[in-house]
PDB file of N, CA and C in Angstrom:
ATOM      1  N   UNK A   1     182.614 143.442  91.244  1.00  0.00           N
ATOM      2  CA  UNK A   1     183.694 143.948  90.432  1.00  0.00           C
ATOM      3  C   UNK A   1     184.956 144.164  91.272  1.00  0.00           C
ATOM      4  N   UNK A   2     184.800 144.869  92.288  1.00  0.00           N
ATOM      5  CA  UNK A   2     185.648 144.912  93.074  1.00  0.00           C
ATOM      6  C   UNK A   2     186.808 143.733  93.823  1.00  0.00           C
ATOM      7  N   UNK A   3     185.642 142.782  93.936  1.00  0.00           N
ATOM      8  CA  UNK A   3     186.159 141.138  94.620  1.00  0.00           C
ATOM      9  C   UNK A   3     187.214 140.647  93.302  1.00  0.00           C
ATOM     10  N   UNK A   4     186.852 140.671  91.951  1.00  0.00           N
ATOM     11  CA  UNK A   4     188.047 140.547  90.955  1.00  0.00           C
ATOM     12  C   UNK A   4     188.682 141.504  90.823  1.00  0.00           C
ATOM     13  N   UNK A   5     188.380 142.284  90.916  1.00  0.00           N
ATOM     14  CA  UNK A   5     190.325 143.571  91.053  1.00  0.00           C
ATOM     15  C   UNK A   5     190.922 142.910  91.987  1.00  0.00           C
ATOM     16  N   UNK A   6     190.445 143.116  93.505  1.00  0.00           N
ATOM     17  CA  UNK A   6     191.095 142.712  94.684  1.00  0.00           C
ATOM     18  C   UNK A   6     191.693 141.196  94.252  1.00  0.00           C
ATOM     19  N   UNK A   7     191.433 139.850  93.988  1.00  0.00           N
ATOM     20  CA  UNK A   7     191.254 138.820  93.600  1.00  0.00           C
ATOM     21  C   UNK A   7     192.568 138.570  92.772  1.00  0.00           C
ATOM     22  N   UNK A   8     192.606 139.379  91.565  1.00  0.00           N
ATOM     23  CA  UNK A   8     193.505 139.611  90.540  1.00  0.00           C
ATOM     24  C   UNK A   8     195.101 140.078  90.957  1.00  0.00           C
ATOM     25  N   UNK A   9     194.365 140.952  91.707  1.00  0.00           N
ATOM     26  CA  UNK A   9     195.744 141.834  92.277  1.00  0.00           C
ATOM     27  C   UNK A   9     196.068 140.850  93.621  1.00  0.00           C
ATOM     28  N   UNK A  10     195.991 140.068  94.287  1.00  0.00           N
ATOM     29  CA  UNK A  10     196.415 139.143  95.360  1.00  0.00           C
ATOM     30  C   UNK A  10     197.020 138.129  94.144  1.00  0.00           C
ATOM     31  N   UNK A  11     196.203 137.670  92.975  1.00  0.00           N
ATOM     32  CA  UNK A  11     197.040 136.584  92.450  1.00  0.00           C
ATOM     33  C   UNK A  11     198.384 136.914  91.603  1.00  0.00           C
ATOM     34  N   UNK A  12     198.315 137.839  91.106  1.00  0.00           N
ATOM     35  CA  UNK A  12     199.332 138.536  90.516  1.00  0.00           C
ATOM     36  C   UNK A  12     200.802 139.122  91.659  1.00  0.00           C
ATOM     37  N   UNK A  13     200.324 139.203  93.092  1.00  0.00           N
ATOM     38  CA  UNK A  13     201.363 139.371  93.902  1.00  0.00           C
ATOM     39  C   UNK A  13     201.916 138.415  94.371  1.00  0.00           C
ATOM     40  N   UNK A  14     201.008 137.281  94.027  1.00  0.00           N
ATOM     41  CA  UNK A  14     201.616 136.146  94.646  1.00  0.00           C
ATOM     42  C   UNK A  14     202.941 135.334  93.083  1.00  0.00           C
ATOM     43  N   UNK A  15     202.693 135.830  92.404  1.00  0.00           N
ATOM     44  CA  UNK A  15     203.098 135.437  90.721  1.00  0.00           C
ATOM     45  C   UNK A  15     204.172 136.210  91.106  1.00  0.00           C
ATOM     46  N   UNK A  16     204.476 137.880  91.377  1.00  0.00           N
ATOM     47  CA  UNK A  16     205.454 138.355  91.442  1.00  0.00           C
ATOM     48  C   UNK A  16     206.656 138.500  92.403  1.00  0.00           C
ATOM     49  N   UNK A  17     205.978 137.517  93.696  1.00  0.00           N
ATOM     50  CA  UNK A  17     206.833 137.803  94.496  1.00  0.00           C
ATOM     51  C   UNK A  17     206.912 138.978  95.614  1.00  0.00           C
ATOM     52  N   UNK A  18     205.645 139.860  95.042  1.00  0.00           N
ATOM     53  CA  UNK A  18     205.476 141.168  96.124  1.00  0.00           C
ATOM     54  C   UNK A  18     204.617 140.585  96.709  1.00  0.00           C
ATOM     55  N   UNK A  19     205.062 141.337  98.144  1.00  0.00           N
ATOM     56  CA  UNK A  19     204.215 140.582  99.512  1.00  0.00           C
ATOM     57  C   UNK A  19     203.229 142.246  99.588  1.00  0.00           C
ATOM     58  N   UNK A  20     201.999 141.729 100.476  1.00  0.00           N
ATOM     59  CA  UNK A  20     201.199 142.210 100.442  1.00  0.00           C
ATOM     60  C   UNK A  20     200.990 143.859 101.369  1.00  0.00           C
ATOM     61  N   UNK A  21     200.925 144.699 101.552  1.00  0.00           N
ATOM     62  CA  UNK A  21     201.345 145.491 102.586  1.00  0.00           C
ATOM     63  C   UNK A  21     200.067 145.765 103.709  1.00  0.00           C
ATOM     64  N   UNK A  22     200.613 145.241 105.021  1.00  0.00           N
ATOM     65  CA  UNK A  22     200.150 145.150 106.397  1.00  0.00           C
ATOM     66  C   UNK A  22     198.743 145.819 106.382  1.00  0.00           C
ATOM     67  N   UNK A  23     198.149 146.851 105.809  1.00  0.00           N
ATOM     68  CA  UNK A  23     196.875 147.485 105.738  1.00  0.00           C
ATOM     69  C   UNK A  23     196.102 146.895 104.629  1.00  0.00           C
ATOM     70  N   UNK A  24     196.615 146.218 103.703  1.00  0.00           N
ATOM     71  CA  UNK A  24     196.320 146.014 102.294  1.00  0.00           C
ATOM     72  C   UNK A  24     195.464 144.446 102.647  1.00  0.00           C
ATOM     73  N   UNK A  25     196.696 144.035 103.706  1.00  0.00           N
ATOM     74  CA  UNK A  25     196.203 142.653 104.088  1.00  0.00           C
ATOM     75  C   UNK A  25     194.810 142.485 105.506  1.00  0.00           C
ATOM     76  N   UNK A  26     194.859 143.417 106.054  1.00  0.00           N
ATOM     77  CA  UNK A  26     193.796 143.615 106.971  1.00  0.00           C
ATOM     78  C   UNK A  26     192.505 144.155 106.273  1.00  0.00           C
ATOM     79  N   UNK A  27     192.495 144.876 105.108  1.00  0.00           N
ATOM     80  CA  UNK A  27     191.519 145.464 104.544  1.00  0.00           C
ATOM     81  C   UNK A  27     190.923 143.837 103.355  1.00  0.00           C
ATOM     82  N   UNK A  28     191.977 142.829 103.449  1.00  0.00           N
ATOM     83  CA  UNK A  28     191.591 141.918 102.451  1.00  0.00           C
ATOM     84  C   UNK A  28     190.529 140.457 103.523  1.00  0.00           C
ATOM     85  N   UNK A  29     191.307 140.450 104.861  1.00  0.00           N
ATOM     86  CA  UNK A  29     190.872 140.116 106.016  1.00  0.00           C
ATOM     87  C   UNK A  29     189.462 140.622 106.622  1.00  0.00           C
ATOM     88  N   UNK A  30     189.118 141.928 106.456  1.00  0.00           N
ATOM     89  CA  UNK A  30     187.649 142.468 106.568  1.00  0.00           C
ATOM     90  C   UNK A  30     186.682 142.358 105.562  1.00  0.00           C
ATOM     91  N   UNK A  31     187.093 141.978 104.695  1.00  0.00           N
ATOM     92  CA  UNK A  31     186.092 141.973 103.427  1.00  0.00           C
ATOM     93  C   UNK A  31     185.829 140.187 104.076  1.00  0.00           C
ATOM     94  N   UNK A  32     187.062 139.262 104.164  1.00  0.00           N
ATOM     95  CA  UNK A  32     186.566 138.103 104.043  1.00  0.00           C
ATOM     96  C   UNK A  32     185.572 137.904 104.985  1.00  0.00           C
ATOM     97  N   UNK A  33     186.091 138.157 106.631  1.00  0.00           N
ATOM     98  CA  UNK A  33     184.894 138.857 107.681  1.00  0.00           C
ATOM     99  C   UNK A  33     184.056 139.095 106.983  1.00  0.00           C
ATOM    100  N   UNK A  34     183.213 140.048 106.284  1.00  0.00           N
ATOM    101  CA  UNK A  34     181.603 140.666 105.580  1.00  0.00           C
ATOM    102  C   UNK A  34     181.297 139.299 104.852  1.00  0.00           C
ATOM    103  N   UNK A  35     182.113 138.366 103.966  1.00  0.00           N
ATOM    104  CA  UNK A  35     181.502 137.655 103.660  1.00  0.00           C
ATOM    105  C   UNK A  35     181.483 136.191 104.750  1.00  0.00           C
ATOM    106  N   UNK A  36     182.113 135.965 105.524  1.00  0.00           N
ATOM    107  CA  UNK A  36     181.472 135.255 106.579  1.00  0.00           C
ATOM    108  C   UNK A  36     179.960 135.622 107.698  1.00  0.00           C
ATOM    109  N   UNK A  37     179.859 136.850 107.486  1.00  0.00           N
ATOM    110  CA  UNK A  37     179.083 137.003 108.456  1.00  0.00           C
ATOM    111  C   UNK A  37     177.624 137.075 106.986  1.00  0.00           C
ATOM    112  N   UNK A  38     177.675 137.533 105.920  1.00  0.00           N
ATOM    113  CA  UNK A  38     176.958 137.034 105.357  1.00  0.00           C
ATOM    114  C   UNK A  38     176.351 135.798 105.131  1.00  0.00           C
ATOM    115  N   UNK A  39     177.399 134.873 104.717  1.00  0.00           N
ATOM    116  CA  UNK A  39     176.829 133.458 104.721  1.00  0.00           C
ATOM    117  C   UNK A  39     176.483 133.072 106.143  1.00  0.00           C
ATOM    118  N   UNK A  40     176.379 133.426 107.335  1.00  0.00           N
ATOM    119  CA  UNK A  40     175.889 133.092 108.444  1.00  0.00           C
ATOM    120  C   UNK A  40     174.326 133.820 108.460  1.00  0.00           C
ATOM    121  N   UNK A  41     174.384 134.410 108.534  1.00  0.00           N
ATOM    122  CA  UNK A  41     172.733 135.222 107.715  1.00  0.00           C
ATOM    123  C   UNK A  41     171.905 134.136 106.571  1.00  0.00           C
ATOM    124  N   UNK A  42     172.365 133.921 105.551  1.00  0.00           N
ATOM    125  CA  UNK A  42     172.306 133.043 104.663  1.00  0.00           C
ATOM    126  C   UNK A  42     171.588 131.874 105.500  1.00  0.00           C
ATOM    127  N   UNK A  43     172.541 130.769 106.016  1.00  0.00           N
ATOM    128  CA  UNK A  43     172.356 129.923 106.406  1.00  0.00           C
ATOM    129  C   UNK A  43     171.197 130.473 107.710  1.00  0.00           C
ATOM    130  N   UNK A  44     171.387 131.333 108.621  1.00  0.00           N
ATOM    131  CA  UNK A  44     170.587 131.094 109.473  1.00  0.00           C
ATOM    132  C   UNK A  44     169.057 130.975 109.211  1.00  0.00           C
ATOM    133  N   UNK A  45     169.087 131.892 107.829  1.00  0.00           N
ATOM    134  CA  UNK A  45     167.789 132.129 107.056  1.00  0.00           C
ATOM    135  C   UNK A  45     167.424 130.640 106.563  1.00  0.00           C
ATOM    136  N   UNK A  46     168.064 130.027 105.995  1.00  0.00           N
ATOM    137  CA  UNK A  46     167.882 128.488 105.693  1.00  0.00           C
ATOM    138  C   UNK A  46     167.444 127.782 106.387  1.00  0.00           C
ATOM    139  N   UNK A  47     167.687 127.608 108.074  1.00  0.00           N
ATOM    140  CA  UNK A  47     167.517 126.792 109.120  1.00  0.00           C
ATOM    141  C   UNK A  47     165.832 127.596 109.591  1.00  0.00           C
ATOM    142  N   UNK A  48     165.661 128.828 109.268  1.00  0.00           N
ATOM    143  CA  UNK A  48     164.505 129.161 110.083  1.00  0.00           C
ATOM    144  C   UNK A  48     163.304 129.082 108.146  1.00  0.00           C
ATOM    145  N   UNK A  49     163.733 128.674 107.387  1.00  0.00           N
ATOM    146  CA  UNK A  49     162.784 128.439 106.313  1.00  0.00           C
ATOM    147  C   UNK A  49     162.855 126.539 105.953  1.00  0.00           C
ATOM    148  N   UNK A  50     163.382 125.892 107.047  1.00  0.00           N
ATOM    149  CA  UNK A  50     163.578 124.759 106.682  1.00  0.00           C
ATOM    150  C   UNK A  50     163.723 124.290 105.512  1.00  0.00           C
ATOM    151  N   UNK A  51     164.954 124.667 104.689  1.00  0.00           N
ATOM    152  CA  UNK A  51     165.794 124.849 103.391  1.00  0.00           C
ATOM    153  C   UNK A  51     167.001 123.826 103.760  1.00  0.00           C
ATOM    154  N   UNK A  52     167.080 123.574 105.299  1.00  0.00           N
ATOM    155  CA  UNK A  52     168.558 122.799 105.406  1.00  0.00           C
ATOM    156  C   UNK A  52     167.694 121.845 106.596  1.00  0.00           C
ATOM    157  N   UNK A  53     168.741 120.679 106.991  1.00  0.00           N
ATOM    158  CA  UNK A  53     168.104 119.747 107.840  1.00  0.00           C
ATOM    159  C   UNK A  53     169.171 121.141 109.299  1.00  0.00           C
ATOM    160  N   UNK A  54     168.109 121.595 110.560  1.00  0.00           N
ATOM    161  CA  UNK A  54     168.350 122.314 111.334  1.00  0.00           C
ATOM    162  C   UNK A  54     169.731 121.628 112.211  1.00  0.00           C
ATOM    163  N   UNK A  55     170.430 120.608 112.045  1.00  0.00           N
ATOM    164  CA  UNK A  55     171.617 120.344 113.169  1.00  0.00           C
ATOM    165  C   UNK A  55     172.560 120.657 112.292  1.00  0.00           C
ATOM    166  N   UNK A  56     172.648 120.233 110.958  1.00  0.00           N
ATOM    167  CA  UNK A  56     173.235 120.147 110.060  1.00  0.00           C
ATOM    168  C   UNK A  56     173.544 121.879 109.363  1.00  0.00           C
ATOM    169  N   UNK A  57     172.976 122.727 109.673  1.00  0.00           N
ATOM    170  CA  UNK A  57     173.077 124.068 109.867  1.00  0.00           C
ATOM    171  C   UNK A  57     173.430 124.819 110.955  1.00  0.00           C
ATOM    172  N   UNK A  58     173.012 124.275 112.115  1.00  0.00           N
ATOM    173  CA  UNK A  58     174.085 124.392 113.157  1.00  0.00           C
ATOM    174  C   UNK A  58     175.475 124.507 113.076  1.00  0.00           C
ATOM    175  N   UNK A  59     175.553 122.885 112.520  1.00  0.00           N
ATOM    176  CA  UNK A  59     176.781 122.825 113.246  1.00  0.00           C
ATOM    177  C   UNK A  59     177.416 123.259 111.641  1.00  0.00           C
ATOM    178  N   UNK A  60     177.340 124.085 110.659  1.00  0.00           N
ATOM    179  CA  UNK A  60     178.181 124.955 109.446  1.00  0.00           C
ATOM    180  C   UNK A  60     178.380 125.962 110.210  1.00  0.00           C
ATOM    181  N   UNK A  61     176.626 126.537 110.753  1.00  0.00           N
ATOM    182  CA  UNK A  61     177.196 128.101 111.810  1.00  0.00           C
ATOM    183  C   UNK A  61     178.339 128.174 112.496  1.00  0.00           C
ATOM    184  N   UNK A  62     178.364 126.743 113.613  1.00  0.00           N
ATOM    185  CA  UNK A  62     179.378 126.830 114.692  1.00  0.00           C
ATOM    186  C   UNK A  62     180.944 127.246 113.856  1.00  0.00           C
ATOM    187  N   UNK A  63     180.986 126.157 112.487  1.00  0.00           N
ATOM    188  CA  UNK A  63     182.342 126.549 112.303  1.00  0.00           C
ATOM    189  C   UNK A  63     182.490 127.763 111.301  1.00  0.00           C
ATOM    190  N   UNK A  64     181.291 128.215 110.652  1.00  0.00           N
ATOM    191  CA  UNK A  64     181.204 129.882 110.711  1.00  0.00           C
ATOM    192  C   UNK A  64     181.830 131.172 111.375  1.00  0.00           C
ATOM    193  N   UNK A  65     181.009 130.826 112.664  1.00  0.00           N
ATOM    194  CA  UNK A  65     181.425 131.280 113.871  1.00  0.00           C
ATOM    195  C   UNK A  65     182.836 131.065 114.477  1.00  0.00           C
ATOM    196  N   UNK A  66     183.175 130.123 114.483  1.00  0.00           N
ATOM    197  CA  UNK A  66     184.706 129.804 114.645  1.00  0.00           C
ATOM    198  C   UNK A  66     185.685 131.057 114.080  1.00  0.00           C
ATOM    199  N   UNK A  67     185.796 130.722 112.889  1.00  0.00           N
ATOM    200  CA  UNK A  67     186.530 131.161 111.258  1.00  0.00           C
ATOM    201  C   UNK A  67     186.127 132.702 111.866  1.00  0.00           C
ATOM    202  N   UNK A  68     184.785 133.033 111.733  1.00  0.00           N
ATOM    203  CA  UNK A  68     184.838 134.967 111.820  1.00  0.00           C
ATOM    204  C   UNK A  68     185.599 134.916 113.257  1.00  0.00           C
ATOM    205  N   UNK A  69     185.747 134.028 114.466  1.00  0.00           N
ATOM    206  CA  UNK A  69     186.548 135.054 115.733  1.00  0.00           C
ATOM    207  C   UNK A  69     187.797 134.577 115.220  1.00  0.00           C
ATOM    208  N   UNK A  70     187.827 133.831 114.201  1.00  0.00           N
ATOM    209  CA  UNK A  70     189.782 133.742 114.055  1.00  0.00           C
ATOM    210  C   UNK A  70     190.203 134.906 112.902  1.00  0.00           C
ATOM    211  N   UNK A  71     189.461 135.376 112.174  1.00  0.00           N
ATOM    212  CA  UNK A  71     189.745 136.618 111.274  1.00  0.00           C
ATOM    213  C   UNK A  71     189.620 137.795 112.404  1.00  0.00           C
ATOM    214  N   UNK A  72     188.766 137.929 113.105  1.00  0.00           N
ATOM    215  CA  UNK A  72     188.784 138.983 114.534  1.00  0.00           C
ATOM    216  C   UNK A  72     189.727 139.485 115.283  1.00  0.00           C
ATOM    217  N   UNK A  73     190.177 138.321 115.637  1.00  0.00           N
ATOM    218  CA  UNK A  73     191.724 138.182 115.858  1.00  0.00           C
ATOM    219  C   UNK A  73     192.284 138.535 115.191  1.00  0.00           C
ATOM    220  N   UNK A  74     192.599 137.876 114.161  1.00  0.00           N
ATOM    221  CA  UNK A  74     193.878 138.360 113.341  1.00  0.00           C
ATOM    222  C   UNK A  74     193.997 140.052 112.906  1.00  0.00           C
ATOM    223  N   UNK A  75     192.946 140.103 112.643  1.00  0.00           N
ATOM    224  CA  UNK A  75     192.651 141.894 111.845  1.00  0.00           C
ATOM    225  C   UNK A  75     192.830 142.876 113.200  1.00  0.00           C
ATOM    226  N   UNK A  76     192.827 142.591 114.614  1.00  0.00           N
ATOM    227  CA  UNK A  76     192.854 143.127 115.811  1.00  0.00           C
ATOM    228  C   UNK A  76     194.652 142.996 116.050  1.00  0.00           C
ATOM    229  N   UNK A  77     195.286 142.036 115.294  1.00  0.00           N
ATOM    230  CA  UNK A  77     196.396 142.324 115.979  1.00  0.00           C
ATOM    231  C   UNK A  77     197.560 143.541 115.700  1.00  0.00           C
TER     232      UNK A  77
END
């Protein structure tokens, strides 16, 4: 429920022209973080129930992994 308020209210700021405010946007940046590190859970669970071919889950993790240290960054600066 929350992910469509938040969701709604980003598309509607982008419709109005109001920019987002600096905490508003780091708090939208940590949520996306929780759901990257979820789907890395996800998938890792996949690769150890042989649900995915194992390189081919790898290498989604790696750029998983990528994507969460570039939100890391960003939410750190």
């Amino acid at each position: 429920m929350n992910k469509i308020i938040v969701s709604i209210c980003v598309i509607s700021s982008g419709i109005l022209g109001y920019t987002i405010p600096k905490d508003q946007d780091k708090y939208l940046m940590s949520d996306a973080l929780t759901n990257i590190q979820d789907m890395k859970e996800w998938m890792q669970s996949d690769i150890d129930k042989d649900n995915i071919i194992t390189d081919l889950g790898e290498y989604y993790l790696e750029y998983l992994n990528e994507t969460e240290d570039l939100l890391i960054n960003e939410i750190n600066k």
